[in-house]
Protein backbone atom coordinates (compact mmCIF):
# COMPACT_ATOMS: atom_id res chain seq x y z
CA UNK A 1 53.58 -8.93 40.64
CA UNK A 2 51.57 -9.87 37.81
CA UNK A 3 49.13 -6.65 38.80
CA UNK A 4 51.73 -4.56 38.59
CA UNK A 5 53.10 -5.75 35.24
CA UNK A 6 49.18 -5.20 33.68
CA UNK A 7 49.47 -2.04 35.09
CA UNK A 8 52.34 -0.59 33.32
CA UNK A 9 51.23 -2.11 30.25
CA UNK A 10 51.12 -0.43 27.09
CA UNK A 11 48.20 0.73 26.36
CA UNK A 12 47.00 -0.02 22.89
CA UNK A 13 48.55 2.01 19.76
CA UNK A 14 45.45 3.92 18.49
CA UNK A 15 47.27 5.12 15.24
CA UNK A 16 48.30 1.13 14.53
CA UNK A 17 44.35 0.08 16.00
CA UNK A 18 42.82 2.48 13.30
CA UNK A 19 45.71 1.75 10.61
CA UNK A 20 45.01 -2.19 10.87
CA UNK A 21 41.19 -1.76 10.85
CA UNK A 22 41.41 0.29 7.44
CA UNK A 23 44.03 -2.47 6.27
CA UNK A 24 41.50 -4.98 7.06
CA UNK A 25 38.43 -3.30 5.66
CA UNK A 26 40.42 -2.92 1.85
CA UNK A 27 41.39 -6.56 2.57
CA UNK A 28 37.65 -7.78 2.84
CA UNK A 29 36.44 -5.76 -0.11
CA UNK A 30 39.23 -7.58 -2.15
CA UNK A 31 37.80 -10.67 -1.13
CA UNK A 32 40.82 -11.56 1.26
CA UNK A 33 38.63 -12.58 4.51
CA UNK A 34 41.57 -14.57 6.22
CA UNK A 35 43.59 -11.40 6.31
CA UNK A 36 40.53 -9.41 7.78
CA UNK A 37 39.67 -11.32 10.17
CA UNK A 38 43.64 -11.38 11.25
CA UNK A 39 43.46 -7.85 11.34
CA UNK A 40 40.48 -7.72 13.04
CA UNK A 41 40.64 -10.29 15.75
CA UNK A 42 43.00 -8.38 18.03
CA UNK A 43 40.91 -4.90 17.92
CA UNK A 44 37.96 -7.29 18.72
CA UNK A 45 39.66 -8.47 21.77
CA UNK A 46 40.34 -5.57 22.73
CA UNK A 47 36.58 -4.23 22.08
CA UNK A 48 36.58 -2.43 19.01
CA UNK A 49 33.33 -2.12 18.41
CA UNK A 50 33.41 -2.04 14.71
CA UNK A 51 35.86 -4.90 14.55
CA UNK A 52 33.60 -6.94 16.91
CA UNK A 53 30.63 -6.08 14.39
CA UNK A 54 32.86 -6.94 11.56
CA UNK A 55 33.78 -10.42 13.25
CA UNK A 56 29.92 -10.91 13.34
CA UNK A 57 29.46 -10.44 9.28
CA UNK A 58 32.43 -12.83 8.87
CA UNK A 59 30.91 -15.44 10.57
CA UNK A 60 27.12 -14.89 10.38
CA UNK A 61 28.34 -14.91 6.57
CA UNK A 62 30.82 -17.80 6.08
CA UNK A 63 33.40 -15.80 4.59
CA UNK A 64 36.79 -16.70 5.48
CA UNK A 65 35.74 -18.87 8.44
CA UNK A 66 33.11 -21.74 8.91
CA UNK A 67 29.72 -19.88 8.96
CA UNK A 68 28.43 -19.88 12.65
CA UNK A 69 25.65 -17.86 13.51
CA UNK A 70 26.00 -18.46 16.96
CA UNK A 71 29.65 -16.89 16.85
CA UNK A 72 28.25 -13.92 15.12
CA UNK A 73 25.38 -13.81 17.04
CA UNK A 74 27.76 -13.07 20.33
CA UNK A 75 30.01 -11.51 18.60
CA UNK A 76 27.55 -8.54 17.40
CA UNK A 77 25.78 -8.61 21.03
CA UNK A 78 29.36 -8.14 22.65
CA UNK A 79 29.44 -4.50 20.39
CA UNK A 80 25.25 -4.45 20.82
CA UNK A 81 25.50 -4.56 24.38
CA UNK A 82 28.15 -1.83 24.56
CA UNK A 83 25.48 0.59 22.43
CA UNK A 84 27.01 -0.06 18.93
CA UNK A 85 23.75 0.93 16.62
CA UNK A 86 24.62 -1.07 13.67
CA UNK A 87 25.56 -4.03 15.91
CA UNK A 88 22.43 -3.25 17.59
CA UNK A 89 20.52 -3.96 13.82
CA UNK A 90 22.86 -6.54 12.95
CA UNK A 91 21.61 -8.43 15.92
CA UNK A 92 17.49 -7.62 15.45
CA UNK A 93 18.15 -9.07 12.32
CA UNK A 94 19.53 -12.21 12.91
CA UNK A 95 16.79 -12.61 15.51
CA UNK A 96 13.76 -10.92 13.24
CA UNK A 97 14.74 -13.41 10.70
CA UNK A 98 15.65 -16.70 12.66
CA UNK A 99 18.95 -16.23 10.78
CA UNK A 100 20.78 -19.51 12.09
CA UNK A 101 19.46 -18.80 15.57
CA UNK A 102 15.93 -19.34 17.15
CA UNK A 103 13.73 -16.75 15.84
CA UNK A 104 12.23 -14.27 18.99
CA UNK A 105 10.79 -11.17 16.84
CA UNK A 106 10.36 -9.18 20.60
CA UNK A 107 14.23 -9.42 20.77
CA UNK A 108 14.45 -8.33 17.60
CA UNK A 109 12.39 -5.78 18.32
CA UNK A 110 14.39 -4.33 21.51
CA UNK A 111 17.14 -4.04 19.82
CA UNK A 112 16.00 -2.49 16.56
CA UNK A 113 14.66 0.55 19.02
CA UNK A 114 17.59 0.81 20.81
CA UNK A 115 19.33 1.14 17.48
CA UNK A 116 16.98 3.73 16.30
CA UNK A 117 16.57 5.62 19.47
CA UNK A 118 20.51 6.43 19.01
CA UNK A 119 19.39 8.02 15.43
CA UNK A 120 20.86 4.98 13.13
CA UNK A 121 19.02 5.43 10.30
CA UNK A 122 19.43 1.75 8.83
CA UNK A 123 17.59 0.86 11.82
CA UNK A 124 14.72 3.60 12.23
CA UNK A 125 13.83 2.47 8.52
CA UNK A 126 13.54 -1.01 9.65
CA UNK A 127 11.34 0.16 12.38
CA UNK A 128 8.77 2.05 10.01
CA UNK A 129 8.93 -0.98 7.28
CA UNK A 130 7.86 -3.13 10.29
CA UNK A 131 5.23 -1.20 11.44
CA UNK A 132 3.88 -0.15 7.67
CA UNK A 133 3.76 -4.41 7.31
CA UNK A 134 1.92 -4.55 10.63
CA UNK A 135 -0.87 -1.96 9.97
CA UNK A 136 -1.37 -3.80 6.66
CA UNK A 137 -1.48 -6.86 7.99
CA UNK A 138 -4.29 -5.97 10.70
CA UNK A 139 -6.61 -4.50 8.00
């Protein structure tokens, strides 16, 4: 019974999905990060990949919430692992940087070039800035 019920669900209002996200995005950049992440939290559950990434800042940032890196940490690898390029560069970060999680600069790594392979541009600069530090450093 209860498989049949899931199946006739509704399937989620687009127009209200995209509506809340934009609701939630002027809320943030007023400063109003309870009312984001309200807005947010559903399209995250329901894999929005921005939203998921957004959840991530929120967290990884203490705004609104408790900061938790490990929270943002799964919540960008939840969008990352979907192919979401600036979740993708998000994540490198956090791991490049040891930002409240264990540092692993070959994680980091992976996931910067899977960013840039998809042609994010945030992330192929990254890449070069990397490997311009490298080359100096091994002269």
């Amino acid at each position: 019974m209860v498989s049949l019920l899931a199946a006739c669900a509704t399937p989620p209002d687009t127009a209200r999905f995209k509506a809340d996200f934009a609701t939630g995005v002027a809320a943030y950049e007023a400063g109003d990060y309870a009312t984001a992440r309200a807005l947010w939290q559903p399209l995250a559950d329901n894999y929005d990949l921005a939203a998921l990434r957004n959840l991530g800042h929120l967290y990884r940032l203490g705004q609104g919430v408790t900061r938790n890196p490990e929270k943002a940490q799964r919540y960008y690898k939840k969008a990352a692992d979907l192919g979401h390029a600036p979740s993708q560069t998000n994540l490198a970060q956090m791991y490049l940087t040891g930002d409240g999680i264990p540092q692993n600069s070959e994680k980091g790594i992976q996931w910067l070039e899977k960013a840039a392979a998809q042609g994010y541009p945030p992330a192929q600069k990254l890449l070069v800035i990397r490997s311009q530090r490298f080359e100096f450093h091994r002269r």
